[in-house]
PDB file of N, CA and C in Angstrom:
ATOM      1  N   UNK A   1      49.139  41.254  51.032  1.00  0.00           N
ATOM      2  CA  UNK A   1      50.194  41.179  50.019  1.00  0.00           C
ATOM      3  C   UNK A   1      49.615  41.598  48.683  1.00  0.00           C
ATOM      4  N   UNK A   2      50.090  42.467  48.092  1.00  0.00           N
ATOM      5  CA  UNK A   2      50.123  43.146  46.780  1.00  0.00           C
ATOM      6  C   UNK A   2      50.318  41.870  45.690  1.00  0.00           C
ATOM      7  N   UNK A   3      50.543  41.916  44.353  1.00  0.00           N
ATOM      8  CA  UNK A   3      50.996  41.294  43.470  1.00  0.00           C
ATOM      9  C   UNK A   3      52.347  41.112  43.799  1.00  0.00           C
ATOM     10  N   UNK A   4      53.368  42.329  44.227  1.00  0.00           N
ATOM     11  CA  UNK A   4      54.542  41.962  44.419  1.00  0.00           C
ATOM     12  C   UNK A   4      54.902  42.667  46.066  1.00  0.00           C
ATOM     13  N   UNK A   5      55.743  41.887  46.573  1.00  0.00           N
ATOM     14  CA  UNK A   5      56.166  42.078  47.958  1.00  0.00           C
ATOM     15  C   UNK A   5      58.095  41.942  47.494  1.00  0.00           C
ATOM     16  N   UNK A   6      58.412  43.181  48.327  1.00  0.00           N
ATOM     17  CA  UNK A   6      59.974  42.692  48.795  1.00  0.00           C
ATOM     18  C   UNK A   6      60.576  41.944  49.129  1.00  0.00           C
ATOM     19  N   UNK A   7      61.522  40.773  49.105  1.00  0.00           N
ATOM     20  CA  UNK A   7      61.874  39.829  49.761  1.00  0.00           C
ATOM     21  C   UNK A   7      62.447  40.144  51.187  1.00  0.00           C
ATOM     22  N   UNK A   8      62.351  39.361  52.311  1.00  0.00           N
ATOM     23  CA  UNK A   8      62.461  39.776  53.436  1.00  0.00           C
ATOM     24  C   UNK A   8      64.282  39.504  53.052  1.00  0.00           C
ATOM     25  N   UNK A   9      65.139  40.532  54.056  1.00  0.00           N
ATOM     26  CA  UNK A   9      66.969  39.942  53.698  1.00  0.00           C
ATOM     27  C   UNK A   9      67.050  38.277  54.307  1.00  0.00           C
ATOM     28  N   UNK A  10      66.015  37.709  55.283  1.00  0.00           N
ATOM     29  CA  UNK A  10      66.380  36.185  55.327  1.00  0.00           C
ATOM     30  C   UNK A  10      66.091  35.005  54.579  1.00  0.00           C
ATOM     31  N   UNK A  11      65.142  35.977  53.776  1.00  0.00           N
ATOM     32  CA  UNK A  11      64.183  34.937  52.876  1.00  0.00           C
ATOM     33  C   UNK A  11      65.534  34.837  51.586  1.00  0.00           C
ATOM     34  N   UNK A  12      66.165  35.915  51.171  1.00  0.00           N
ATOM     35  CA  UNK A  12      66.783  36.733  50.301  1.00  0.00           C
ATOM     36  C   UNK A  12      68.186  35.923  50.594  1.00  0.00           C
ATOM     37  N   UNK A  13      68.607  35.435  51.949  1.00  0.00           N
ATOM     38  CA  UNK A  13      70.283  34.694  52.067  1.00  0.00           C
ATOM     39  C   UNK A  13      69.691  33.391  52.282  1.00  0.00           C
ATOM     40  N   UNK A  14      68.875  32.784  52.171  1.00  0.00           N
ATOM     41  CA  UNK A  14      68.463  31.235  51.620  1.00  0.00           C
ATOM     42  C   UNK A  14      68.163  31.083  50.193  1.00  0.00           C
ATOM     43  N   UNK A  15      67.619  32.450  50.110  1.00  0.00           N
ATOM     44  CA  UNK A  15      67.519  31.739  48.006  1.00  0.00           C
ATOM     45  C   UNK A  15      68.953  31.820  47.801  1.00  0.00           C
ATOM     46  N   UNK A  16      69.934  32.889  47.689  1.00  0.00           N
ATOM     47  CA  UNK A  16      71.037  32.618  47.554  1.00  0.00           C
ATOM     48  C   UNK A  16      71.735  31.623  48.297  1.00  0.00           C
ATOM     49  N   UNK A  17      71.805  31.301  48.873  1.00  0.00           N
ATOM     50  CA  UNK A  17      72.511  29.854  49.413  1.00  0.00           C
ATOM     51  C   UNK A  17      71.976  28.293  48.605  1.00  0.00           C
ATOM     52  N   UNK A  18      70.827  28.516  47.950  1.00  0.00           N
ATOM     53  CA  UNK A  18      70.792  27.852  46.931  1.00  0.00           C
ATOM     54  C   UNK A  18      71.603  27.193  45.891  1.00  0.00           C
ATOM     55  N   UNK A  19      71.797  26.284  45.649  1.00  0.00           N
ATOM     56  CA  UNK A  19      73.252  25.951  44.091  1.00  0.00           C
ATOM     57  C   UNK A  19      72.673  24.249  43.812  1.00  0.00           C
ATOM     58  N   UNK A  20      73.211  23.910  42.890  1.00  0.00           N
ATOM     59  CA  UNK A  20      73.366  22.420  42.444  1.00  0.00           C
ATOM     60  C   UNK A  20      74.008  21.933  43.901  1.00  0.00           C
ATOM     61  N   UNK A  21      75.115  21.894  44.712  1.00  0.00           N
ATOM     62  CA  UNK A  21      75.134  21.804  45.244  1.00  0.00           C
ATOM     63  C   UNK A  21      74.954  21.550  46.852  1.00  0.00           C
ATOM     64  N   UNK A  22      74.048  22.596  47.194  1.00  0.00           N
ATOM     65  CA  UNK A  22      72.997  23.041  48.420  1.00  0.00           C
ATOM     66  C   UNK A  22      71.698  23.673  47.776  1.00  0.00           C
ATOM     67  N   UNK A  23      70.666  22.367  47.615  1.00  0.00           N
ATOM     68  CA  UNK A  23      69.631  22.507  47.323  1.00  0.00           C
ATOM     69  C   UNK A  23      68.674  23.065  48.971  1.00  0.00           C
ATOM     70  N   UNK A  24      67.984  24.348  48.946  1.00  0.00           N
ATOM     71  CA  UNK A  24      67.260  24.914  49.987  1.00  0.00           C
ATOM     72  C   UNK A  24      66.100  24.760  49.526  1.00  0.00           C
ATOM     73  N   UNK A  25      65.028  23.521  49.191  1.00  0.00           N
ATOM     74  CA  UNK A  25      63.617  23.211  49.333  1.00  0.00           C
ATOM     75  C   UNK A  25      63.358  22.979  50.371  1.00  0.00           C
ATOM     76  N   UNK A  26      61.828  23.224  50.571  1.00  0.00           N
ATOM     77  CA  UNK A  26      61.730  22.459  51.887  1.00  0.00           C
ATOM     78  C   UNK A  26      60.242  21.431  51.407  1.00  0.00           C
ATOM     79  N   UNK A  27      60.311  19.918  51.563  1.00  0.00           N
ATOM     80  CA  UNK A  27      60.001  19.297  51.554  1.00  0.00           C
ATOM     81  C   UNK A  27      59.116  18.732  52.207  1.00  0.00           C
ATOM     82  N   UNK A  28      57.979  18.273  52.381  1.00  0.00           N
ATOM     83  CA  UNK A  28      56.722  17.843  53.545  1.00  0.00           C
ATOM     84  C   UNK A  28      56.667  15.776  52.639  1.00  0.00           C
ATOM     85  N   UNK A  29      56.635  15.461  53.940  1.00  0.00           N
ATOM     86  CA  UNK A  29      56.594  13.754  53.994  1.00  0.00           C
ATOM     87  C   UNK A  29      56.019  13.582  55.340  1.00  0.00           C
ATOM     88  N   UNK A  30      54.796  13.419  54.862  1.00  0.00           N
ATOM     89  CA  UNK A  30      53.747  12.690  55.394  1.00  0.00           C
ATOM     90  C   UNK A  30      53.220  11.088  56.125  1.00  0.00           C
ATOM     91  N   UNK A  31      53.157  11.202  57.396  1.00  0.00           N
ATOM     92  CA  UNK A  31      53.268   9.524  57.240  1.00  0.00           C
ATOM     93  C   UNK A  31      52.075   9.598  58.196  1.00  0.00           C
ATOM     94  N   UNK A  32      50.793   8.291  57.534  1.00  0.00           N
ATOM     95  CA  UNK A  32      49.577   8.221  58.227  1.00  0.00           C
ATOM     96  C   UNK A  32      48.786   6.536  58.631  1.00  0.00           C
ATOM     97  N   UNK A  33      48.534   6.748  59.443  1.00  0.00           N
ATOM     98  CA  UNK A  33      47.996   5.527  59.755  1.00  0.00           C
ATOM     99  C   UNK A  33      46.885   4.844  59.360  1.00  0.00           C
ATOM    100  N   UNK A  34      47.312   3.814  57.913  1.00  0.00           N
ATOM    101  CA  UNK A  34      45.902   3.463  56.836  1.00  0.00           C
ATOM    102  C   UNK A  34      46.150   4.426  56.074  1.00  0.00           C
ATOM    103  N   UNK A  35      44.122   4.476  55.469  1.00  0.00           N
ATOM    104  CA  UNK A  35      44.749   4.830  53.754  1.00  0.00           C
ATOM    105  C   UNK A  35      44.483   6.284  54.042  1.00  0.00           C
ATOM    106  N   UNK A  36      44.914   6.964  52.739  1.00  0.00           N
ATOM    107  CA  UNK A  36      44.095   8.447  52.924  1.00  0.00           C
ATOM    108  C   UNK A  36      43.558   8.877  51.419  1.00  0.00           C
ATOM    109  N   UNK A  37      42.756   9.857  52.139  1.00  0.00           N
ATOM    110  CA  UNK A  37      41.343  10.094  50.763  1.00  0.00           C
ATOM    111  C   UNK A  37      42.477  11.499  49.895  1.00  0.00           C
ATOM    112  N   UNK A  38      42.818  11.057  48.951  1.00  0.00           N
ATOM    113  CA  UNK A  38      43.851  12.069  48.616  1.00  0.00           C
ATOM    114  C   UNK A  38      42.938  13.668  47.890  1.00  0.00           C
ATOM    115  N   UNK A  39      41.868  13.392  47.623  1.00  0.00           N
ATOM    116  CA  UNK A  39      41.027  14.527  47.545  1.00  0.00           C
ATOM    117  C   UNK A  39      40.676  15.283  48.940  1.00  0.00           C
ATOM    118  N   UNK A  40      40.187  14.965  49.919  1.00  0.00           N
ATOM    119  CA  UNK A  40      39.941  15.434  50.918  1.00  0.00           C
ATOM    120  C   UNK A  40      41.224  16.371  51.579  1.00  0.00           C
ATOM    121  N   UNK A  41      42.917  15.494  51.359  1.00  0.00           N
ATOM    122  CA  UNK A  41      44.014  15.886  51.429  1.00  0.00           C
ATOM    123  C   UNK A  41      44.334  17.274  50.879  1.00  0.00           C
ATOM    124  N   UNK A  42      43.762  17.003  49.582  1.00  0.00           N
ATOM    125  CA  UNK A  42      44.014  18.038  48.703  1.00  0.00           C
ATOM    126  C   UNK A  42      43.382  19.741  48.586  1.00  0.00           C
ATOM    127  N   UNK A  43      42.323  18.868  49.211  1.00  0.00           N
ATOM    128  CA  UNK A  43      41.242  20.231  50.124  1.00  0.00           C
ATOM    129  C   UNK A  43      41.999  20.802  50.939  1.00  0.00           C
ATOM    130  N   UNK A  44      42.412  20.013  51.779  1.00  0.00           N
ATOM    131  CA  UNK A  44      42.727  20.889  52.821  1.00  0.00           C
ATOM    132  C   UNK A  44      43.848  21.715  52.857  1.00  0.00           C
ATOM    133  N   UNK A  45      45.225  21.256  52.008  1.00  0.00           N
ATOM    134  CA  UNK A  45      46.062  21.851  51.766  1.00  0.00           C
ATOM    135  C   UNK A  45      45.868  23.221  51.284  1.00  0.00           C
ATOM    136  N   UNK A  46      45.271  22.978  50.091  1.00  0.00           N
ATOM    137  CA  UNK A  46      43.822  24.207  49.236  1.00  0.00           C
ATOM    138  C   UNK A  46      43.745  25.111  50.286  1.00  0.00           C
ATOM    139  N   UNK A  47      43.032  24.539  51.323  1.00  0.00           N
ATOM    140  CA  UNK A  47      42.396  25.346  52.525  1.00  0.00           C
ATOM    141  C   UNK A  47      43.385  25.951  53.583  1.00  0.00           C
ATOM    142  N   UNK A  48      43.846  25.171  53.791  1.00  0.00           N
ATOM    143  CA  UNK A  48      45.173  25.832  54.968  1.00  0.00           C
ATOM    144  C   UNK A  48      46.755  26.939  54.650  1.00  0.00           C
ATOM    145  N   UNK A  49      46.529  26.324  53.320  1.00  0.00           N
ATOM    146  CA  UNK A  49      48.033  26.674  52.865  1.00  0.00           C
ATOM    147  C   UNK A  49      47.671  27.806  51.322  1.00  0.00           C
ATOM    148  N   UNK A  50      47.323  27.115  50.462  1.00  0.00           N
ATOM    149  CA  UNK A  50      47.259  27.773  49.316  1.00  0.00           C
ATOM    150  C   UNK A  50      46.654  29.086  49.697  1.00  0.00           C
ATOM    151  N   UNK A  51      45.491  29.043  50.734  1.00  0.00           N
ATOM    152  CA  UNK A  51      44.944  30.167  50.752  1.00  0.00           C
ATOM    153  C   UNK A  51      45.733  31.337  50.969  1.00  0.00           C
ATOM    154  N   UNK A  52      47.192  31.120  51.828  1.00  0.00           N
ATOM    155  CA  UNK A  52      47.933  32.275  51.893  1.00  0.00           C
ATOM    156  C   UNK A  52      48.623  32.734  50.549  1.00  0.00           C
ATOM    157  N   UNK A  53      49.038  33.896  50.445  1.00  0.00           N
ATOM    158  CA  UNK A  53      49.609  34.261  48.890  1.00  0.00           C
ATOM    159  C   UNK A  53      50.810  34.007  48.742  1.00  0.00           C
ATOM    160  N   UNK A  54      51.613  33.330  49.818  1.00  0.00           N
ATOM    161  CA  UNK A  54      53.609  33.495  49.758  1.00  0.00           C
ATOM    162  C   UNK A  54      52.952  31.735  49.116  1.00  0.00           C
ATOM    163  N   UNK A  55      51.885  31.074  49.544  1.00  0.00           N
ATOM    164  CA  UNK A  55      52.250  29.596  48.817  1.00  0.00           C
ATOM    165  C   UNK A  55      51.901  29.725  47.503  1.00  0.00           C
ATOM    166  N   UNK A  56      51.407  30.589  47.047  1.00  0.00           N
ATOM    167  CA  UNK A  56      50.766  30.974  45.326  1.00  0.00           C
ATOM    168  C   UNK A  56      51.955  31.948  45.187  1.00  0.00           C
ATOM    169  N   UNK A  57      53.227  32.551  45.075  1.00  0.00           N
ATOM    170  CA  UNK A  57      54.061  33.162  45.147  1.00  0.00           C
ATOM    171  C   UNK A  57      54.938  32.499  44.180  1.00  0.00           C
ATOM    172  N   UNK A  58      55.590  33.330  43.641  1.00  0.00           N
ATOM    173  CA  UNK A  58      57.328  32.935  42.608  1.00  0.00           C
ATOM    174  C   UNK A  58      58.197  34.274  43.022  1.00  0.00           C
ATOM    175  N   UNK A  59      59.335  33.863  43.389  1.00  0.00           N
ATOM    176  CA  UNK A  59      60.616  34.605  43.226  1.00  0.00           C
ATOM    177  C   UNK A  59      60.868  35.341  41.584  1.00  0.00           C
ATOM    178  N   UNK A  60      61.245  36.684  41.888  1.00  0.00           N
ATOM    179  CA  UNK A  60      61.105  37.306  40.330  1.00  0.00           C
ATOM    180  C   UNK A  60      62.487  38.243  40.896  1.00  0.00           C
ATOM    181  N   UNK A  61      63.299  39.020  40.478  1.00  0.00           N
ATOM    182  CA  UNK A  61      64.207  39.710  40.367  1.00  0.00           C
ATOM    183  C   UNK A  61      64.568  40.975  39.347  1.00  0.00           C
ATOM    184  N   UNK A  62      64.905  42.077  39.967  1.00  0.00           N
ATOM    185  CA  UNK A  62      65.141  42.767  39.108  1.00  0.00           C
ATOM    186  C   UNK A  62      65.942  43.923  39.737  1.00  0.00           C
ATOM    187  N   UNK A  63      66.534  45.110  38.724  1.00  0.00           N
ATOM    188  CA  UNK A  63      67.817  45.804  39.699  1.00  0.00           C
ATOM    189  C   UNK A  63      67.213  46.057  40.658  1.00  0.00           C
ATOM    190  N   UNK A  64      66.654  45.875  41.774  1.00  0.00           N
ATOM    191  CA  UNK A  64      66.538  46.575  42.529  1.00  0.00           C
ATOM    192  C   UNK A  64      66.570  45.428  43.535  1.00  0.00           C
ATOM    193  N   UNK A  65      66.340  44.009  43.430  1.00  0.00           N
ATOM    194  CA  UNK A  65      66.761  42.866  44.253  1.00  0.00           C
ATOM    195  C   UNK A  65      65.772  42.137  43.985  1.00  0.00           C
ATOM    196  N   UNK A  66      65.585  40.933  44.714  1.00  0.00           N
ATOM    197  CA  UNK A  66      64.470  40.355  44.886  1.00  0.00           C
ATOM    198  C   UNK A  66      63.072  39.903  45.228  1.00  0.00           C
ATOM    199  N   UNK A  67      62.221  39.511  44.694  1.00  0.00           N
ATOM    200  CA  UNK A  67      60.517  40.370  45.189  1.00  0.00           C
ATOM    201  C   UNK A  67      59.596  38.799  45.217  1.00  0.00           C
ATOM    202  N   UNK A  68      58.686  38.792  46.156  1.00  0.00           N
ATOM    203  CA  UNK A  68      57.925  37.739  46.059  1.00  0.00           C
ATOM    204  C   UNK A  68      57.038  38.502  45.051  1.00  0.00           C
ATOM    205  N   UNK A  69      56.024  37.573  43.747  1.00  0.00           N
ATOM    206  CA  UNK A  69      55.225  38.196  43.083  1.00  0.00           C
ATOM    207  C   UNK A  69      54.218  36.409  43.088  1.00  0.00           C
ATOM    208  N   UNK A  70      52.834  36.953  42.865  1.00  0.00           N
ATOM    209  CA  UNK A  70      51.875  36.292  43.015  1.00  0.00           C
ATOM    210  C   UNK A  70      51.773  35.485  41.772  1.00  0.00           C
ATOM    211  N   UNK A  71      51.630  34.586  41.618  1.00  0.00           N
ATOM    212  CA  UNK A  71      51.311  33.450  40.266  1.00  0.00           C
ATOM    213  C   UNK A  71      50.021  33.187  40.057  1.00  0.00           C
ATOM    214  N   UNK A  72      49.280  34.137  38.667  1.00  0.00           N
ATOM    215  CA  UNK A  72      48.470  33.902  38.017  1.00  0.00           C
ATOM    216  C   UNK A  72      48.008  31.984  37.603  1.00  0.00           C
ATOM    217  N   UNK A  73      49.067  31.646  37.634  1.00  0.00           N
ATOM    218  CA  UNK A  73      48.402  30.814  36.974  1.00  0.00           C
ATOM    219  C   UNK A  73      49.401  29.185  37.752  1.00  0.00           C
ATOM    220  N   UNK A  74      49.258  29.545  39.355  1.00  0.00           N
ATOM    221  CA  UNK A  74      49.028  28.839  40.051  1.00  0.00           C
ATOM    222  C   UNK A  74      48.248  27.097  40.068  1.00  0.00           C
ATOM    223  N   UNK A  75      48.953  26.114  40.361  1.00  0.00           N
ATOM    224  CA  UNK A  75      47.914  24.823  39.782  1.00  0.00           C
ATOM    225  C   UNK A  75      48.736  24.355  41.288  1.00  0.00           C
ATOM    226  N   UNK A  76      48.062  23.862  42.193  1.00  0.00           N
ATOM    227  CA  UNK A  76      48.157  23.104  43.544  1.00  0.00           C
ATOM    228  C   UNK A  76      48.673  21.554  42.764  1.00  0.00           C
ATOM    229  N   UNK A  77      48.030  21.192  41.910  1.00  0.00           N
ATOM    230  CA  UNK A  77      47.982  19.969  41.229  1.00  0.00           C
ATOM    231  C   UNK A  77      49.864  19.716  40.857  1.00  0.00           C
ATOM    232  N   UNK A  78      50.564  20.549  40.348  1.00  0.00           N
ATOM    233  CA  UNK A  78      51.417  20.433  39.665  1.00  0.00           C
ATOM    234  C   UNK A  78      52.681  20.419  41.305  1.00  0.00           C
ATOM    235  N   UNK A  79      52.002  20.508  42.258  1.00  0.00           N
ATOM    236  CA  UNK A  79      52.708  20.575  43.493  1.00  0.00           C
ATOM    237  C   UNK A  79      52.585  19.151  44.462  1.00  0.00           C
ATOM    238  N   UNK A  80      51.802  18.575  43.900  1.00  0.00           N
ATOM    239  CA  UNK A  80      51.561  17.402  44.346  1.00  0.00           C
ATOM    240  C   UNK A  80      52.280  16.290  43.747  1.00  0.00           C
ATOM    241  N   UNK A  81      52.262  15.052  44.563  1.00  0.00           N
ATOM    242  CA  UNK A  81      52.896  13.713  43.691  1.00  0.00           C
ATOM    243  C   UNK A  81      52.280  12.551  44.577  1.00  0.00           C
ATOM    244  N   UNK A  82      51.956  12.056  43.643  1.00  0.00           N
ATOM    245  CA  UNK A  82      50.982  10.570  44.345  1.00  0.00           C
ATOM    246  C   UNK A  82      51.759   9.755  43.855  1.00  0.00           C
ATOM    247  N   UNK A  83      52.405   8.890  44.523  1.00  0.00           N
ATOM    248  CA  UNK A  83      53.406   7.743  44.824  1.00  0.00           C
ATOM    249  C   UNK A  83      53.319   6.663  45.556  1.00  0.00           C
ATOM    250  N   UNK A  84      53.214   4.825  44.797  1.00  0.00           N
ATOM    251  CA  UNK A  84      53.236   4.567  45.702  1.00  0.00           C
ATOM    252  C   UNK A  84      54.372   3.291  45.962  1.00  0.00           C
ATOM    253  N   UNK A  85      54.777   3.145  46.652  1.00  0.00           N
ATOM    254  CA  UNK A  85      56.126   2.805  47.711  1.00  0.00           C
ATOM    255  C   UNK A  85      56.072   1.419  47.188  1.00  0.00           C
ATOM    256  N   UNK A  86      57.178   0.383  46.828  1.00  0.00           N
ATOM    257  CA  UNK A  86      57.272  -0.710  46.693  1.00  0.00           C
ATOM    258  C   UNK A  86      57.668  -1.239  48.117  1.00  0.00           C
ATOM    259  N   UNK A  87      56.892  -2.697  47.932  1.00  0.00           N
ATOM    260  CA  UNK A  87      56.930  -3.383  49.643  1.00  0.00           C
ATOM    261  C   UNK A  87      55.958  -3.186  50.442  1.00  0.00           C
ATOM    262  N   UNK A  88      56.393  -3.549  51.700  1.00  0.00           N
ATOM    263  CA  UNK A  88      55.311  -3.070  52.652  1.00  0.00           C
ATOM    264  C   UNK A  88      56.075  -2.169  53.473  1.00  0.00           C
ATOM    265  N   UNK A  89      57.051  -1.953  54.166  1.00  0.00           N
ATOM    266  CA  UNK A  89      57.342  -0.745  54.603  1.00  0.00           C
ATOM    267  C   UNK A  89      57.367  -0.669  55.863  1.00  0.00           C
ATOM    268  N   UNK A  90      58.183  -0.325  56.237  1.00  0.00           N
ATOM    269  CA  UNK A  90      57.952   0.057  57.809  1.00  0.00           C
ATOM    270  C   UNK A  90      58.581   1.363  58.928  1.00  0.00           C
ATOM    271  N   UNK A  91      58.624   1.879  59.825  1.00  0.00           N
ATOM    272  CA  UNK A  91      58.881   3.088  60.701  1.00  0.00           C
ATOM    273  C   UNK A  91      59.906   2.586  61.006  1.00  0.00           C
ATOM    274  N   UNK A  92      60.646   2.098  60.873  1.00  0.00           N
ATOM    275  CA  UNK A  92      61.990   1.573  61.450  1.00  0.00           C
ATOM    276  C   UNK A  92      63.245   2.622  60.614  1.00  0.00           C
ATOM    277  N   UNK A  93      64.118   3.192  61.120  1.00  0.00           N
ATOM    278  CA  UNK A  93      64.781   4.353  60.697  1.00  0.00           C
ATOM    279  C   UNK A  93      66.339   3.798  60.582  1.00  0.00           C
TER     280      UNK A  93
END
């Protein structure tokens, strides 16, 4: 991947299906047994994920449609959220 890539047309009818309304994030919730080392976490995400360029990526637009383009100034940090849960909690749905 270049600085900028074309948007694929499926990638392209989910951003538009986007609104206040129909929010299209996609969300990761994690559930682990005991504690976890949230640095080690953070590695690995680093490692597995960031390393590809669509997760360092922003949507940019212009006449010609929509383009994945690479983010200089990328922070993994600002993608994260350390939270923690009132109670004790349980798997029960």
């Amino acid at each position: 991947m270049g600085r900028r890539e074309r948007m694929s047309s499926v990638d392209t009818a989910w951003l538009r299906m986007d609104s206040q309304a129909n929010l299209m994030m996609i969300v990761g919730v994690y559930e682990f047994a005991g504690s976890v080392d949230y640095e080690r976490l953070r590695h690995l995400l680093e490692e597995r994920l960031v390393s590809h360029a669509r997760f360092r990526s922003c949507v940019v637009q212009d006449a010609t449609g929509y383009h994945w383009e690479l983010d200089d100034n990328f922070d993994l940090d600002l993608h994260l959220a350390r939270t923690a849960l009132p109670g004790k909690g349980t798997t029960r749905t």
